[in-house]
PDB file of N, CA and C in Angstrom:
ATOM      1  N   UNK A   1     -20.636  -8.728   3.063  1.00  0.00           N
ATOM      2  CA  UNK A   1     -20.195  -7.504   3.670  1.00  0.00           C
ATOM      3  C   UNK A   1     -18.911  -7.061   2.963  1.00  0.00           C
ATOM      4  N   UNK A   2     -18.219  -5.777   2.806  1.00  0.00           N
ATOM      5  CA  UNK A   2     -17.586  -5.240   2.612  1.00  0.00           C
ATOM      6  C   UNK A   2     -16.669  -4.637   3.260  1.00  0.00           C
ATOM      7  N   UNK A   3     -15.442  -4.409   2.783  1.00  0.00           N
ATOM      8  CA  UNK A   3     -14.559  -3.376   3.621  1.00  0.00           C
ATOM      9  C   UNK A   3     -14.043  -2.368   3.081  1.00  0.00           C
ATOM     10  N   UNK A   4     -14.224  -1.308   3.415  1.00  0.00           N
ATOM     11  CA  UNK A   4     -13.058  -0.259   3.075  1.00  0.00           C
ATOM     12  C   UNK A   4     -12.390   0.598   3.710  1.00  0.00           C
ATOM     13  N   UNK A   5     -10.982   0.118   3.955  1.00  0.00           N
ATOM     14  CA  UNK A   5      -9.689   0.601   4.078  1.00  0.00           C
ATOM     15  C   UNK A   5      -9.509   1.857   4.473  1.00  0.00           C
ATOM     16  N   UNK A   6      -9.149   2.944   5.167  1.00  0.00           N
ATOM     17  CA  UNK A   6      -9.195   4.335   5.099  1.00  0.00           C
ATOM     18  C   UNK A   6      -7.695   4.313   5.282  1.00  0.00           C
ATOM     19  N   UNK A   7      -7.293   5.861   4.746  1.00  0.00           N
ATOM     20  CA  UNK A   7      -6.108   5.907   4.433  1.00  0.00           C
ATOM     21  C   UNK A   7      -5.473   5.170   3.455  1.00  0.00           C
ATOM     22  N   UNK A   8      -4.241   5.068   4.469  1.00  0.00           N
ATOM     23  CA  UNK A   8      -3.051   4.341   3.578  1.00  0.00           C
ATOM     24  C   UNK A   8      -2.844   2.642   4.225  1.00  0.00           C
ATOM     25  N   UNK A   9      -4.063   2.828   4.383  1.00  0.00           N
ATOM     26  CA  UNK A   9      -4.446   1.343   4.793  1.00  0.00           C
ATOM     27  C   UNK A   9      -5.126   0.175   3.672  1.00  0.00           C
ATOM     28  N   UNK A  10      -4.373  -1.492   3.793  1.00  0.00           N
ATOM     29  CA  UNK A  10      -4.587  -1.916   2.519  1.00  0.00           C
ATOM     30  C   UNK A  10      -5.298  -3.329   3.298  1.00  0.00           C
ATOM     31  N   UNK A  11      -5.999  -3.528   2.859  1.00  0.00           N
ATOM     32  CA  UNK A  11      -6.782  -4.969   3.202  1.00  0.00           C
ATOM     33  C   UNK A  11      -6.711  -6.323   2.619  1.00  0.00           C
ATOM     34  N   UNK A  12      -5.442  -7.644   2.808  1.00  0.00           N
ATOM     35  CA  UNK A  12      -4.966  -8.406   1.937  1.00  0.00           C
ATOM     36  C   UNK A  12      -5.444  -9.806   2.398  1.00  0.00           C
ATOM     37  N   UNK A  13      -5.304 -10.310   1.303  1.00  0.00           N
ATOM     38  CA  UNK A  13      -6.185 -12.046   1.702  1.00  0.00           C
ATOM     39  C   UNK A  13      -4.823 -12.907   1.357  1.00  0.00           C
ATOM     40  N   UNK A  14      -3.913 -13.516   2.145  1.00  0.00           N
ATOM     41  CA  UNK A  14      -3.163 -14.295   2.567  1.00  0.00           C
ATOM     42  C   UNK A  14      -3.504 -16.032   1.645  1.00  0.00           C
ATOM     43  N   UNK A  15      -1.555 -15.919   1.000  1.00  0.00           N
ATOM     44  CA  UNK A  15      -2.544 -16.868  -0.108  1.00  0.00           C
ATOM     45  C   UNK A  15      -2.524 -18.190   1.223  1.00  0.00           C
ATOM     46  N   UNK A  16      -2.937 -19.716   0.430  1.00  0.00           N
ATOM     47  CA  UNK A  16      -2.854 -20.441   1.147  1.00  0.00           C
ATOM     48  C   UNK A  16      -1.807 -21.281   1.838  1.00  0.00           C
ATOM     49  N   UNK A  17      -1.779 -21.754   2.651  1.00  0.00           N
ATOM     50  CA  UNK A  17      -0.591 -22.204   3.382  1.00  0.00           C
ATOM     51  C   UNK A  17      -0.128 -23.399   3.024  1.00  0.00           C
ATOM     52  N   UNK A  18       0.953 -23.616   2.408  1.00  0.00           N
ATOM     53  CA  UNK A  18       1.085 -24.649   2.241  1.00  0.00           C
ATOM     54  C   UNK A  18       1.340 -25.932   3.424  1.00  0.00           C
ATOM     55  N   UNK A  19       0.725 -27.417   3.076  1.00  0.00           N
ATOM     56  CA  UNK A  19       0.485 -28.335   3.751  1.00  0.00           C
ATOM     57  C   UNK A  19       1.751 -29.282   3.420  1.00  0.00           C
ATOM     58  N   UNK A  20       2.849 -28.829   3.143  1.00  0.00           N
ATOM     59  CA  UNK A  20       4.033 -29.603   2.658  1.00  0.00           C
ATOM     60  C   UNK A  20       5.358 -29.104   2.890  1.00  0.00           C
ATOM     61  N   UNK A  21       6.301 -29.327   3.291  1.00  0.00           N
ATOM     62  CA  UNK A  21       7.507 -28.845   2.875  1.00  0.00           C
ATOM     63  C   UNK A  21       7.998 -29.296   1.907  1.00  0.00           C
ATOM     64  N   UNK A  22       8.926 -28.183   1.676  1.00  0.00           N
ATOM     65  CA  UNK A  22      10.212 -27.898  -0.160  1.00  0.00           C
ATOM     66  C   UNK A  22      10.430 -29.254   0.291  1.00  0.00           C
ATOM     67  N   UNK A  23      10.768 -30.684   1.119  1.00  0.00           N
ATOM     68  CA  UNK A  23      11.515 -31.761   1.086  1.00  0.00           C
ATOM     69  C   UNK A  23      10.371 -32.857   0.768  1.00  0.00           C
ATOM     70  N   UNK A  24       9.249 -32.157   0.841  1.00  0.00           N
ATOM     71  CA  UNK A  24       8.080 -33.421   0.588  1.00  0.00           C
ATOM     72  C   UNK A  24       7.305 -34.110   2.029  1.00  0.00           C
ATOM     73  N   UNK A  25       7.647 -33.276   2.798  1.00  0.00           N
ATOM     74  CA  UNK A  25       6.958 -33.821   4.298  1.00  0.00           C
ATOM     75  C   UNK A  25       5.902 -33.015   4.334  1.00  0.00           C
ATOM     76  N   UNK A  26       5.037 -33.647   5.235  1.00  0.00           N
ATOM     77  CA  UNK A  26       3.439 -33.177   5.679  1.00  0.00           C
ATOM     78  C   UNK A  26       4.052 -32.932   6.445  1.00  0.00           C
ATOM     79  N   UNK A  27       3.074 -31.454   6.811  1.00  0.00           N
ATOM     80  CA  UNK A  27       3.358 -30.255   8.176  1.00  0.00           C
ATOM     81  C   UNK A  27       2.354 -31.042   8.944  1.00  0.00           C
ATOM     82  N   UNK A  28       2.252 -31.058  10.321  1.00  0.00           N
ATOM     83  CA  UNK A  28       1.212 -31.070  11.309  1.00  0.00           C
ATOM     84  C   UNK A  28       0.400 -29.313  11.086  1.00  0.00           C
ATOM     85  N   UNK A  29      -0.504 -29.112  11.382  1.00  0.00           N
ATOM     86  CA  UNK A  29      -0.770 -27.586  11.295  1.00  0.00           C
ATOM     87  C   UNK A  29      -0.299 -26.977  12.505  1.00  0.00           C
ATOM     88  N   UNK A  30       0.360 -26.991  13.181  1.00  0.00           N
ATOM     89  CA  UNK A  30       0.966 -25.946  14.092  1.00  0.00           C
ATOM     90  C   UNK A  30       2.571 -26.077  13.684  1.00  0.00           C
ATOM     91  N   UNK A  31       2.974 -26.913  12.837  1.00  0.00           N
ATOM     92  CA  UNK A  31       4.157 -26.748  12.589  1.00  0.00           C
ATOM     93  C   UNK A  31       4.511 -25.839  10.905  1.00  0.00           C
ATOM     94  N   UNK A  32       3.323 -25.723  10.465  1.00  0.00           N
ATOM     95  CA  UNK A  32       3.038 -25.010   9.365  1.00  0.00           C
ATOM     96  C   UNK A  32       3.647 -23.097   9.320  1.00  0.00           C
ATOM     97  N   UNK A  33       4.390 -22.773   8.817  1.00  0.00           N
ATOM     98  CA  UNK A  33       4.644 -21.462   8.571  1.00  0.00           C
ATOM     99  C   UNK A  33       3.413 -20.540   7.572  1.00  0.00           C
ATOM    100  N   UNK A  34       3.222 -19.730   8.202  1.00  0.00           N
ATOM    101  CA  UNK A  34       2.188 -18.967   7.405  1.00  0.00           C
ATOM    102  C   UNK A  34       2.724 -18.142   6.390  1.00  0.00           C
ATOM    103  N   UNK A  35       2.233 -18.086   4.829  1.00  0.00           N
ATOM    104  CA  UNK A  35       2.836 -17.913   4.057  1.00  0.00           C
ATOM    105  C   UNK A  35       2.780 -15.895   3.983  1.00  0.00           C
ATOM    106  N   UNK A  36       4.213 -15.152   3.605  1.00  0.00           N
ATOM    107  CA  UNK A  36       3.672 -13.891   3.300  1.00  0.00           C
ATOM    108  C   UNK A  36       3.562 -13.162   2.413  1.00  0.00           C
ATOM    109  N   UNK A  37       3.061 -14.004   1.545  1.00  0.00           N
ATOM    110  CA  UNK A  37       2.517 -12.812   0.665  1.00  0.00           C
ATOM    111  C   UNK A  37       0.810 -13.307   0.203  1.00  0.00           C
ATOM    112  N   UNK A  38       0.298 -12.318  -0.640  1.00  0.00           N
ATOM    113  CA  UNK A  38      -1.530 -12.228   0.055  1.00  0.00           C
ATOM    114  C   UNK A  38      -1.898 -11.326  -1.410  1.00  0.00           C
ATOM    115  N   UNK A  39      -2.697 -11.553  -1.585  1.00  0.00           N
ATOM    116  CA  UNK A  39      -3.583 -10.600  -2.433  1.00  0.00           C
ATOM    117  C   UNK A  39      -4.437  -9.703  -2.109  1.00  0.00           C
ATOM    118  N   UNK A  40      -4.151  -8.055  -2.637  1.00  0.00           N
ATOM    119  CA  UNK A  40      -4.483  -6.990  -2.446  1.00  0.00           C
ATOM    120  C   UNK A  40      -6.444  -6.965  -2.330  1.00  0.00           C
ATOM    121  N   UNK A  41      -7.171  -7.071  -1.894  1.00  0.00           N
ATOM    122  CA  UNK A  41      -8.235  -7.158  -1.628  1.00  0.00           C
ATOM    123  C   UNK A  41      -9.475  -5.949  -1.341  1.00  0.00           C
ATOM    124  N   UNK A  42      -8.612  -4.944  -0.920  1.00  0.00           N
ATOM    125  CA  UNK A  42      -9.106  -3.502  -1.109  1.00  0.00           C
ATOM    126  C   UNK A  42      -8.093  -2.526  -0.622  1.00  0.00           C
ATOM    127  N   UNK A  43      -8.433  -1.087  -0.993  1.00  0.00           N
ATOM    128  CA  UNK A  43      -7.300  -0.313  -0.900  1.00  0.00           C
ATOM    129  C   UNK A  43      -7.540   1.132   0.139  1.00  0.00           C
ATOM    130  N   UNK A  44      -7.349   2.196   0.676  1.00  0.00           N
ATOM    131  CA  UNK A  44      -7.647   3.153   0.788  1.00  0.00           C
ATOM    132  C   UNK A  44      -6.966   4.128  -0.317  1.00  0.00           C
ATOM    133  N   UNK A  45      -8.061   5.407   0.410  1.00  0.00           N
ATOM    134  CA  UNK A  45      -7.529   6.598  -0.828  1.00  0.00           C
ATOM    135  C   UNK A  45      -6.690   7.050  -0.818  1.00  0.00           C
ATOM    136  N   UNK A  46      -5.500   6.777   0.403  1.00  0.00           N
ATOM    137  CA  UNK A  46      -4.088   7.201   0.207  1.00  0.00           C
ATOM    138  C   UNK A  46      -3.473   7.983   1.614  1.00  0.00           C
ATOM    139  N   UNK A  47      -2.302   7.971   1.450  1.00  0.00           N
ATOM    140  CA  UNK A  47      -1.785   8.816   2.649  1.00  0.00           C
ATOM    141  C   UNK A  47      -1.942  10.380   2.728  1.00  0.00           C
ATOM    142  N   UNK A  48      -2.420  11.054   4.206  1.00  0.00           N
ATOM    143  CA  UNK A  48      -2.784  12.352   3.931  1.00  0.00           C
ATOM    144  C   UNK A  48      -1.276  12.833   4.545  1.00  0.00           C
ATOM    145  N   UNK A  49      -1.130  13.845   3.800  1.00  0.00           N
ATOM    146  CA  UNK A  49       0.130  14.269   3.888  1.00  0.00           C
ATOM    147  C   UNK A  49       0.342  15.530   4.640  1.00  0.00           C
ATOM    148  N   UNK A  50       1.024  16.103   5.766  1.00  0.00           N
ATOM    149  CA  UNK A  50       1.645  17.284   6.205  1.00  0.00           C
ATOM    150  C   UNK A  50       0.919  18.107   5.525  1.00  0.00           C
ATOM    151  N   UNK A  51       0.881  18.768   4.339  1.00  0.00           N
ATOM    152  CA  UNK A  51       0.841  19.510   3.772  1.00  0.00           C
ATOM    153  C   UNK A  51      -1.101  19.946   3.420  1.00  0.00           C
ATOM    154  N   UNK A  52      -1.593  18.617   3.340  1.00  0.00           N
ATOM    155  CA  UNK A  52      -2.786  18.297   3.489  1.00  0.00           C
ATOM    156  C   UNK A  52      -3.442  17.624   1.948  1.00  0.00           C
ATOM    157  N   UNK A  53      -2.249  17.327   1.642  1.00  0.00           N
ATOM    158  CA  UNK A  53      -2.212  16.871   0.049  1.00  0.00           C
ATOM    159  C   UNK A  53      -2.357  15.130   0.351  1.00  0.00           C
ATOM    160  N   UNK A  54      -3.110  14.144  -0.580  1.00  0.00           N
ATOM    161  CA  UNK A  54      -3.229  12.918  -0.728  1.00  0.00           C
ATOM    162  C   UNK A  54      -2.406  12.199  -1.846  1.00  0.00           C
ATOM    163  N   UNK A  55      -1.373  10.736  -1.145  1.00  0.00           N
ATOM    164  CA  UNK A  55      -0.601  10.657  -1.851  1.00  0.00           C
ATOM    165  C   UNK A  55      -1.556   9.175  -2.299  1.00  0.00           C
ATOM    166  N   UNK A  56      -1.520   9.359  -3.053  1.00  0.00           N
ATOM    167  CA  UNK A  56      -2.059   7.467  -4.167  1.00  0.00           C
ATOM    168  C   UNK A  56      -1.118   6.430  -3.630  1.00  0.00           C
ATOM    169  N   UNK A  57      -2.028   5.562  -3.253  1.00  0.00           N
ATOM    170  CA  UNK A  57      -1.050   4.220  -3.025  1.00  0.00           C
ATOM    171  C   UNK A  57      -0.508   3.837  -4.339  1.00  0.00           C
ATOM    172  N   UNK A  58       0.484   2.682  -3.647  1.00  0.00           N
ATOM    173  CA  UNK A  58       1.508   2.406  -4.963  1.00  0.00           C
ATOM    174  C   UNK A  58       0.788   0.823  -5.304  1.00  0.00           C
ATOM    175  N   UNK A  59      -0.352   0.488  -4.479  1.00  0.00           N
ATOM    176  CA  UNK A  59      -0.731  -0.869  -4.810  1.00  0.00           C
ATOM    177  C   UNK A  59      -2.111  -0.706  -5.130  1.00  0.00           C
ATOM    178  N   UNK A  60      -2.787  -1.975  -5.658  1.00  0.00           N
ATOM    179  CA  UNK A  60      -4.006  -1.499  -6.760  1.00  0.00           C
ATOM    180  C   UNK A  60      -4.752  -2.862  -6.042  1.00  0.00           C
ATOM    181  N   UNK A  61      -6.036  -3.207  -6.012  1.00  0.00           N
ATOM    182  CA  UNK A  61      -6.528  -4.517  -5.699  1.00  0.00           C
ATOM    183  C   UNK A  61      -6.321  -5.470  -6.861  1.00  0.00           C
ATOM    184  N   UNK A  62      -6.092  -6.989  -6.527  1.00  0.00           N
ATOM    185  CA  UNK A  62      -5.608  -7.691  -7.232  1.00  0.00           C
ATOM    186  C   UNK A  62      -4.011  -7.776  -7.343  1.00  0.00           C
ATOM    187  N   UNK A  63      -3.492  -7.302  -6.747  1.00  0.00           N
ATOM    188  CA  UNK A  63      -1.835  -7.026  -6.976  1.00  0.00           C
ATOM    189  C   UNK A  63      -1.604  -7.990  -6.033  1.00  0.00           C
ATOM    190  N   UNK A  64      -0.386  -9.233  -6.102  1.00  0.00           N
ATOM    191  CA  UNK A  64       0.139  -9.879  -5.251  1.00  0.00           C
ATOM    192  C   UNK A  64       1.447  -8.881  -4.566  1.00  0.00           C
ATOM    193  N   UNK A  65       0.832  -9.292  -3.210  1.00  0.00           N
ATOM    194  CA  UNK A  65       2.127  -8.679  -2.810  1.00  0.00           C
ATOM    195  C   UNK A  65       2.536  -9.895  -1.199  1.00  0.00           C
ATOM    196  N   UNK A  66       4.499  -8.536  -0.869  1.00  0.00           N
ATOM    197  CA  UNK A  66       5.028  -9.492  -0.003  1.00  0.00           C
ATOM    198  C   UNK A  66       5.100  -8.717   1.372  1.00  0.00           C
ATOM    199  N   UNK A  67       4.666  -9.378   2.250  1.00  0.00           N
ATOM    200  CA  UNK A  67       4.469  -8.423   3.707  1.00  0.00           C
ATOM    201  C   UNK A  67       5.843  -8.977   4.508  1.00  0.00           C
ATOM    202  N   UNK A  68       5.504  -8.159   5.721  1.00  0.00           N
ATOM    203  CA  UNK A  68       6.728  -8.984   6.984  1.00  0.00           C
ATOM    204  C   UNK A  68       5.610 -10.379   7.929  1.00  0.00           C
ATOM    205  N   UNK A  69       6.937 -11.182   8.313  1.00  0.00           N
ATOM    206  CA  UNK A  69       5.709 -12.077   8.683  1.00  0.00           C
ATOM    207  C   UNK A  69       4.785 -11.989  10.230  1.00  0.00           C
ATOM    208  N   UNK A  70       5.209 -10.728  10.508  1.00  0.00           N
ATOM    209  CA  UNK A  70       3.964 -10.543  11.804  1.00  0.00           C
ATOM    210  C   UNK A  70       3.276  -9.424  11.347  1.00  0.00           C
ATOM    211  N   UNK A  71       2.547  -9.323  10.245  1.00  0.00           N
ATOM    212  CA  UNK A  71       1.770  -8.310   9.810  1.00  0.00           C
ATOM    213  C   UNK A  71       0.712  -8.649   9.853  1.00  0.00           C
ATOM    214  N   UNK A  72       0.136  -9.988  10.353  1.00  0.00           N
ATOM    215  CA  UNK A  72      -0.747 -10.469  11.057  1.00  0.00           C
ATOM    216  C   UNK A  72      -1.536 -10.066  12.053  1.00  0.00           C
ATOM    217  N   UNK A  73      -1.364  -9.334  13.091  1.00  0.00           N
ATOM    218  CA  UNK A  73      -1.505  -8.816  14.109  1.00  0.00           C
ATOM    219  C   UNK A  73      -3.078  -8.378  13.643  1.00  0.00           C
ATOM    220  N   UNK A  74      -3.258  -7.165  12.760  1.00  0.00           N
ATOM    221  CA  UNK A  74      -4.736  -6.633  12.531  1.00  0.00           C
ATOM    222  C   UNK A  74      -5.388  -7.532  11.838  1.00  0.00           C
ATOM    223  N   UNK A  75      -5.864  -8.992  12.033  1.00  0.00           N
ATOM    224  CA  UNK A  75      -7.002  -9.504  11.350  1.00  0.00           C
ATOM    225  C   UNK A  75      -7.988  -9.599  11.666  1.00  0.00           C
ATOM    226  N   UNK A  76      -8.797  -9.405  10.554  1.00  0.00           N
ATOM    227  CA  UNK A  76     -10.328  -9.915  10.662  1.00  0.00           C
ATOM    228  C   UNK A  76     -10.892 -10.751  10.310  1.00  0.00           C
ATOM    229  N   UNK A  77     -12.382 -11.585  10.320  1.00  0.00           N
ATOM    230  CA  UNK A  77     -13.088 -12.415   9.418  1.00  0.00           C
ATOM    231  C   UNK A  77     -14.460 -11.300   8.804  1.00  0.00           C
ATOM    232  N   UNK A  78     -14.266 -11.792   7.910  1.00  0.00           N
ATOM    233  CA  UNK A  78     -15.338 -10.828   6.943  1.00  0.00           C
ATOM    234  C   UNK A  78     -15.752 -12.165   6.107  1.00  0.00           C
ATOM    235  N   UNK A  79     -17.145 -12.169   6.522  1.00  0.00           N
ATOM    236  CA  UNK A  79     -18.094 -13.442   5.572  1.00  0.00           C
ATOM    237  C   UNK A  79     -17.473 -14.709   5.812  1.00  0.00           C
ATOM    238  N   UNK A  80     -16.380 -15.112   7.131  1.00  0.00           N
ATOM    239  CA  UNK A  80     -15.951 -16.064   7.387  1.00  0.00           C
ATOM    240  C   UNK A  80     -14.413 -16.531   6.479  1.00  0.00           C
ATOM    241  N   UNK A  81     -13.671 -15.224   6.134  1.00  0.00           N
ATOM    242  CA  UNK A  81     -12.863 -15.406   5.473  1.00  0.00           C
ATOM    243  C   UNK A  81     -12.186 -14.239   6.083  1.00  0.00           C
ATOM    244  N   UNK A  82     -10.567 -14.852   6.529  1.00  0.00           N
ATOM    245  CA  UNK A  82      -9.995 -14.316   7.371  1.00  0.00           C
ATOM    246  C   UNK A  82      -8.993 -13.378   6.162  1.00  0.00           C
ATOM    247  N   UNK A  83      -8.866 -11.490   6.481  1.00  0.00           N
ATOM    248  CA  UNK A  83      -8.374 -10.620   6.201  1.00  0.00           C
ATOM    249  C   UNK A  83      -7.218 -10.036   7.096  1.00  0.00           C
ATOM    250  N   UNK A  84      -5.996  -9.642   6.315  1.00  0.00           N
ATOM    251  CA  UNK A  84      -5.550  -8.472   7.253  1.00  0.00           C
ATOM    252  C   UNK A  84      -5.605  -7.401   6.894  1.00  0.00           C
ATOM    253  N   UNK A  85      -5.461  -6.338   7.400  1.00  0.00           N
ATOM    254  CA  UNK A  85      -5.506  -4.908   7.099  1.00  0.00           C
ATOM    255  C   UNK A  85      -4.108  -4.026   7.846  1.00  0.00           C
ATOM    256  N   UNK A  86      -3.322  -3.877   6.785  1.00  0.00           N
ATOM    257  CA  UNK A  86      -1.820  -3.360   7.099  1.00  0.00           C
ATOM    258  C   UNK A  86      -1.834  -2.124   6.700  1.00  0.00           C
ATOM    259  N   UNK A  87      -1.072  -1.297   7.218  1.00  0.00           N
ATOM    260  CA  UNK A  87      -0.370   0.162   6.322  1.00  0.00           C
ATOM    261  C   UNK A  87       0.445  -0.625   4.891  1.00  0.00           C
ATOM    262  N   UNK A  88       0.658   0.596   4.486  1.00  0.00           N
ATOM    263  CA  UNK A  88       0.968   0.474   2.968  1.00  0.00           C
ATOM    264  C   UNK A  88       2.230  -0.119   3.389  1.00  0.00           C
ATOM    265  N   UNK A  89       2.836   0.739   4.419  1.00  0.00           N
ATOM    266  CA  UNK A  89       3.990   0.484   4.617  1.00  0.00           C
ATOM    267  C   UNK A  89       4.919  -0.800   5.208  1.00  0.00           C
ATOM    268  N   UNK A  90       4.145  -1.679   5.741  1.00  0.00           N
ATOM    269  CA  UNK A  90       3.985  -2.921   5.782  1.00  0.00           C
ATOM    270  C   UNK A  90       4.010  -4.103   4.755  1.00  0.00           C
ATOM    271  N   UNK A  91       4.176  -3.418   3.666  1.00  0.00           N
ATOM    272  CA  UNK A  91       4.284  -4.271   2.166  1.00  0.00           C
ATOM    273  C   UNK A  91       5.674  -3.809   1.801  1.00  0.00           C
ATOM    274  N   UNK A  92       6.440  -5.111   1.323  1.00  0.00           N
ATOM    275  CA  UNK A  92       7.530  -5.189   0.971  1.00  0.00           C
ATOM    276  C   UNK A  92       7.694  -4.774  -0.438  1.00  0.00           C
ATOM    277  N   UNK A  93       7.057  -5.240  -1.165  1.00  0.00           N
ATOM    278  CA  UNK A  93       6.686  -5.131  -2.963  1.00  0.00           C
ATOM    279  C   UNK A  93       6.045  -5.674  -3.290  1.00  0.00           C
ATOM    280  N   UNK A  94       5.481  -5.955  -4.374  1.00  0.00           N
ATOM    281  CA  UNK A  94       4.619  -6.201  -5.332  1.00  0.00           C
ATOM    282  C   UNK A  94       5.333  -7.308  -6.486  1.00  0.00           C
ATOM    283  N   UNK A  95       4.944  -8.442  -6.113  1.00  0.00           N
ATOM    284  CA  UNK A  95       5.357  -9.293  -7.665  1.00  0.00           C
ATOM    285  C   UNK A  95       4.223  -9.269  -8.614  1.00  0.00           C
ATOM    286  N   UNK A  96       5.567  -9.466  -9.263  1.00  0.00           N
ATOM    287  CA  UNK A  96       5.048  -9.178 -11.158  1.00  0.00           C
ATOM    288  C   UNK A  96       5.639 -10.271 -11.937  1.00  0.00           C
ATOM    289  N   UNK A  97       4.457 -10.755 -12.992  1.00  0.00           N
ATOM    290  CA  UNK A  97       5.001 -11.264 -14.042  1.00  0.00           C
ATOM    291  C   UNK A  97       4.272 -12.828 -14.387  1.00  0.00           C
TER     292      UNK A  97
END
């Protein structure tokens, strides 16, 4: 199955969580922090604007990016693989490099 995004709505796959802390300890999984940033996974066609003009998102699928960490809230499972679907505006930036 598929998704697509409407608007300025972006659909991201959350990388994996790490099972360790920076000191070398195993997390229990409820003591685990969920990591935020996720890969761009699909996009919409953009924000409709006042004017009635469409603005292009600034993110592309495949783009890593960094969210806030309750941007969680809208998820889904699609094919048993858990998605969120945020406004654009809900993304912090985009790493590069």
């Amino acid at each position: 199955m598929k998704i697509r995004p409407l608007h300025d709505r972006v659909v991201v796959r959350r990388k994996e969580e790490e099972a360790m802390s920076a000191g070398g300890i195993v997390l229990p999984g409820a003591a685990k922090e969920k990591p935020n940033q996720g890969e761009v996974v699909a996009v919409g066609e953009g924000k409709l604007l006042d004017n009635g003009d469409v603005r292009a998102l600034s993110v592309k699928v495949g783009d890593t990016v960094v969210f806030g960490r309750y941007a969680d809230s809208n998820t889904l499972k699609v094919d048993g693989e858990e998605l969120i679907i945020m406004s654009e505006g809900d993304i912090y930036g985009v790493l590069e490099g």
